[in-house]
C-alpha atoms as a PDB file:
ATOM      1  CA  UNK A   1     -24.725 -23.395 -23.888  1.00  0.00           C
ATOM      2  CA  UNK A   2     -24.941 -23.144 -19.858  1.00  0.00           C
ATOM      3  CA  UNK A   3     -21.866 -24.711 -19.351  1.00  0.00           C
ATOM      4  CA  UNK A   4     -20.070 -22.113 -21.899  1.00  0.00           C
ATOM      5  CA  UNK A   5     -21.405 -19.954 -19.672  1.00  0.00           C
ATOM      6  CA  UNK A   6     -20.335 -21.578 -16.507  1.00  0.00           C
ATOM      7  CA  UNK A   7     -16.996 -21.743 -17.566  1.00  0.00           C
ATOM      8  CA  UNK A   8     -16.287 -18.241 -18.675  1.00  0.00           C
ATOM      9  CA  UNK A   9     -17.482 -17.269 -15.598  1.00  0.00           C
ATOM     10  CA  UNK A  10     -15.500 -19.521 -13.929  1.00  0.00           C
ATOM     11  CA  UNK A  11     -12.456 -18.691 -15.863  1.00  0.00           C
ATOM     12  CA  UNK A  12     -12.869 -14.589 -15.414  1.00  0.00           C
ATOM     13  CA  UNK A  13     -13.990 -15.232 -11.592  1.00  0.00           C
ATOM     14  CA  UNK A  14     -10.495 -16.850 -11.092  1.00  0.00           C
ATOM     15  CA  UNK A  15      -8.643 -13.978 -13.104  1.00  0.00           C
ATOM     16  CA  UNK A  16     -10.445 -11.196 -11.123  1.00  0.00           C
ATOM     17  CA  UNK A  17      -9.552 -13.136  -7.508  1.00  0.00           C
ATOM     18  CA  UNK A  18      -5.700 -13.285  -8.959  1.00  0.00           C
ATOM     19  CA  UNK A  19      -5.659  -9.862  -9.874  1.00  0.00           C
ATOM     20  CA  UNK A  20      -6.942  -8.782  -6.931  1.00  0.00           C
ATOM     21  CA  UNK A  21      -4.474 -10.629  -4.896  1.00  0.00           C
ATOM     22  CA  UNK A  22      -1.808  -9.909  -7.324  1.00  0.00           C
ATOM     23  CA  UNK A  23      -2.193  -6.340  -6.955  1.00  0.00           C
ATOM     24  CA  UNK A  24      -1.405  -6.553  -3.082  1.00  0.00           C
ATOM     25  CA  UNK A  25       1.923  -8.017  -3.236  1.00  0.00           C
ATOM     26  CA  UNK A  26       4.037  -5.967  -4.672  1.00  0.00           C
ATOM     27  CA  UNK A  27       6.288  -5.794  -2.040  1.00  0.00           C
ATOM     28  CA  UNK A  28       6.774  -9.924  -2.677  1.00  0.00           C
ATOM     29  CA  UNK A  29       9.771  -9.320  -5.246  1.00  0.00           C
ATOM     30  CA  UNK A  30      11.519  -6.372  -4.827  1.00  0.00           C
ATOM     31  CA  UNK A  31      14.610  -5.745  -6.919  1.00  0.00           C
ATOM     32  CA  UNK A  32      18.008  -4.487  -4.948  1.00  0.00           C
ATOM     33  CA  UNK A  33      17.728  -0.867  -4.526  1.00  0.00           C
ATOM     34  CA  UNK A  34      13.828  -0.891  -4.129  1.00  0.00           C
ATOM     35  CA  UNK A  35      11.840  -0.205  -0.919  1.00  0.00           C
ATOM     36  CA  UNK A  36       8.344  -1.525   0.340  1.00  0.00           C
ATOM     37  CA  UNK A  37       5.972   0.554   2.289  1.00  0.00           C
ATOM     38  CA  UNK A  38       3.242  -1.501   3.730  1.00  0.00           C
ATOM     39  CA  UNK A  39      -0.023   0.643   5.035  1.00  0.00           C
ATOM     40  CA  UNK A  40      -2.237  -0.708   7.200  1.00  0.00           C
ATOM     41  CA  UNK A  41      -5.470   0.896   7.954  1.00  0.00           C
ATOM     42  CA  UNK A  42      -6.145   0.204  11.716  1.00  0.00           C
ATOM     43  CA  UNK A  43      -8.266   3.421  12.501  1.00  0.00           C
ATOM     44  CA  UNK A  44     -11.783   1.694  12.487  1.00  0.00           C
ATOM     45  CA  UNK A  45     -12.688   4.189   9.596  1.00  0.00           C
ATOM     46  CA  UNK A  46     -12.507   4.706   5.885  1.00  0.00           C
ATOM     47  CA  UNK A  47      -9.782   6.179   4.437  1.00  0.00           C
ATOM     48  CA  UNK A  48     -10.732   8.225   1.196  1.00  0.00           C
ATOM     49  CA  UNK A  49      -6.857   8.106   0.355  1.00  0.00           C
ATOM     50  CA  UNK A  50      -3.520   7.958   1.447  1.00  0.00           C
ATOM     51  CA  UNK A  51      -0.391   9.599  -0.487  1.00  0.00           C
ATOM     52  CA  UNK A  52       2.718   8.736  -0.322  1.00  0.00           C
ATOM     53  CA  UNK A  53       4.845  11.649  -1.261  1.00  0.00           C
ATOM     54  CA  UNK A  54       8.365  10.898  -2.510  1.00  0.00           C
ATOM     55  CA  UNK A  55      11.028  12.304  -4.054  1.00  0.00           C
ATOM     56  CA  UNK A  56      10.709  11.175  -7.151  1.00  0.00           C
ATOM     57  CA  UNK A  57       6.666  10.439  -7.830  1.00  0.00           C
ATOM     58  CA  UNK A  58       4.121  10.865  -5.662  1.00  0.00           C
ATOM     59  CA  UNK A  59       1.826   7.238  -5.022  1.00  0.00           C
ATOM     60  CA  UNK A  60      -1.922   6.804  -4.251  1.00  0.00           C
ATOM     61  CA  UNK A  61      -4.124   4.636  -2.653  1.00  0.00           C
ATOM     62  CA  UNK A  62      -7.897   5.502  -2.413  1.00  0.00           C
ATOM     63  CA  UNK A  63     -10.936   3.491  -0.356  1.00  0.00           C
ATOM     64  CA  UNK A  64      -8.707   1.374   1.878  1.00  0.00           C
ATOM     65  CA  UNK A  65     -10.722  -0.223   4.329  1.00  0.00           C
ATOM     66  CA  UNK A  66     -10.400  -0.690   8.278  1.00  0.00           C
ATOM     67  CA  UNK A  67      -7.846  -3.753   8.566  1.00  0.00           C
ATOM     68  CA  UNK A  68      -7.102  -3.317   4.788  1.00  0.00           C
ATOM     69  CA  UNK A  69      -3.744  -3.196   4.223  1.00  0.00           C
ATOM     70  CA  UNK A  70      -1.802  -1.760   0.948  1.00  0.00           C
ATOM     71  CA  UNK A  71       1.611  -1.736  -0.294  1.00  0.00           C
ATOM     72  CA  UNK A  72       3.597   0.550  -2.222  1.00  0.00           C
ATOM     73  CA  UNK A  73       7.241  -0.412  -3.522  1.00  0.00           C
ATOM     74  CA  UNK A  74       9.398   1.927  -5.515  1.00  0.00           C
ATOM     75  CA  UNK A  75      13.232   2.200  -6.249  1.00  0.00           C
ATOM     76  CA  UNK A  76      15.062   4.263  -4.588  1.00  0.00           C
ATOM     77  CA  UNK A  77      19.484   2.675  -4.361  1.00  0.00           C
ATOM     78  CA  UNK A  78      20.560   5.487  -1.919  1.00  0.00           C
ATOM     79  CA  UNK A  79      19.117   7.780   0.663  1.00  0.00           C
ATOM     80  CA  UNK A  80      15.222   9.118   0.337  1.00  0.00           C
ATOM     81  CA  UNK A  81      12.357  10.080   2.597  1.00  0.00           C
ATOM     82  CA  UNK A  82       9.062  10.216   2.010  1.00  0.00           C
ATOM     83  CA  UNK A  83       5.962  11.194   3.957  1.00  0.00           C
ATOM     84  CA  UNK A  84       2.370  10.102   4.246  1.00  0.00           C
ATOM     85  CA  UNK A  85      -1.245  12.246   4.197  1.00  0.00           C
ATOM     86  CA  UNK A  86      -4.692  10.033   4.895  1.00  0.00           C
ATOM     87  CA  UNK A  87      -7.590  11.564   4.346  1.00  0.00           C
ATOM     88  CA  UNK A  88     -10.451   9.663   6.054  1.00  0.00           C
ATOM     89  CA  UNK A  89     -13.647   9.338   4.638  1.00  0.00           C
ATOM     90  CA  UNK A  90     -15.483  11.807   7.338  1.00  0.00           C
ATOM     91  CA  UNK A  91     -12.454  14.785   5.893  1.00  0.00           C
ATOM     92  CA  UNK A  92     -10.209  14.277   8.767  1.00  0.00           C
ATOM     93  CA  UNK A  93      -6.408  14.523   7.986  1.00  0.00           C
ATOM     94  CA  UNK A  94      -3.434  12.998   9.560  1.00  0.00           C
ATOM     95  CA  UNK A  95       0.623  13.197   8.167  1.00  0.00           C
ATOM     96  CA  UNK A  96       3.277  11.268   9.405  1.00  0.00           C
ATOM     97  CA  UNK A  97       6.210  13.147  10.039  1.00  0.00           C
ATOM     98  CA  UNK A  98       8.401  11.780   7.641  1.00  0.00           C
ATOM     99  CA  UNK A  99      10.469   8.437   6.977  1.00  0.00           C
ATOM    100  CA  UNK A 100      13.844   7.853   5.863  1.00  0.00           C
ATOM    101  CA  UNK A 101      14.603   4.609   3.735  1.00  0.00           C
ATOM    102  CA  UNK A 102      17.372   3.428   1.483  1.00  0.00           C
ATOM    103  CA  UNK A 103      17.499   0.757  -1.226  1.00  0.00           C
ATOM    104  CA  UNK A 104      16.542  -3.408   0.669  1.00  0.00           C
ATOM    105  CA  UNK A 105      13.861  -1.336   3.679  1.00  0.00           C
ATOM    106  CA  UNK A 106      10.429  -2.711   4.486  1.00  0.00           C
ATOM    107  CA  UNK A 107       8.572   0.123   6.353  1.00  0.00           C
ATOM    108  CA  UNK A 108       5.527  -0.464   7.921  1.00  0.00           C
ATOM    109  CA  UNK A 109       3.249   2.105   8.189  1.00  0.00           C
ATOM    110  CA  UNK A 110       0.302   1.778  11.016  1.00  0.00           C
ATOM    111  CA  UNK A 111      -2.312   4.225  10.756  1.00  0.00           C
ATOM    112  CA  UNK A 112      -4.570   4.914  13.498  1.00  0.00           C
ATOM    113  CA  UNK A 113      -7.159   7.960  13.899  1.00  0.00           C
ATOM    114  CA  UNK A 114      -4.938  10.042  15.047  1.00  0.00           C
ATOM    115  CA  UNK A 115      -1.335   9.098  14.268  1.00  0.00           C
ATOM    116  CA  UNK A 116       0.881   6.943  11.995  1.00  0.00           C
ATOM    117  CA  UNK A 117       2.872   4.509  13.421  1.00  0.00           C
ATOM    118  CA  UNK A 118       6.402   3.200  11.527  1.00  0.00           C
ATOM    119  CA  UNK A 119       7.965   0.190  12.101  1.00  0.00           C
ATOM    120  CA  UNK A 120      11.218  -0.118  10.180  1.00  0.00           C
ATOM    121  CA  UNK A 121      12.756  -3.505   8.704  1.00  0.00           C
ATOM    122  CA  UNK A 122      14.938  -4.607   5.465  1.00  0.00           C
ATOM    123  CA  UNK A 123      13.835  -6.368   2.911  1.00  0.00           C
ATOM    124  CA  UNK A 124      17.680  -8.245   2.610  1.00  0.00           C
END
């Protein structure tokens, strides 16, 4: 009976850890026309959430840790923008100004306690 055990925990131990990881990489496969937004929390604080306000749907990440990082992909074959709100866990705020990205982009976004920083790239 203990070793039932022991494997079922093994077996949803290894699920959780690949879920976990799984749900981190979206920006790993992106189909032509999509665009990856990677956040990274370098602020040495909590941030409650950070939004990612596009065009067409608006995306969420809550509880991202210092040197946690996040990404976001979405489709988006022509022109777009979109612009980020953190809110840190103390209630501070911070926007970036704005970014522009097109279908094949990799944007990095840096976020500090004050500012976000954006470092542009393509995807292909």
């Amino acid at each position: 009976m203990s070793s039932k055990i022991s494997i079922t925990f093994l077996f949803f131990s290894i699920l959780l850890i690949f879920s976990c990881n799984n749900s981190n990489t979206t920006c790993e496969y992106l189909a032509k026309g999509d665009v990856c937004v990677i956040l990274k929390n370098r602020s040495g604080k909590l941030i409650k959430s950070v939004e990612l306000k596009h065009s067409k749907k608006p995306y969420k990440i809550e509880n991202l840790e210092n040197n946690q990082n996040a990404n976001i992909s979405y489709n988006s074959p022509g022109e777009s923008s979109y612009q980020i709100a953190v809110i840190f866990g103390d209630g501070k705020i911070i926007k970036s100004n704005g970014s522009y990205t097109e279908g094949g982009y990799t944007v990095t976004e840096i976020i500090h306690e004050n500012k976000i920083e954006t470092k542009f790239g393509t995807t292909y």
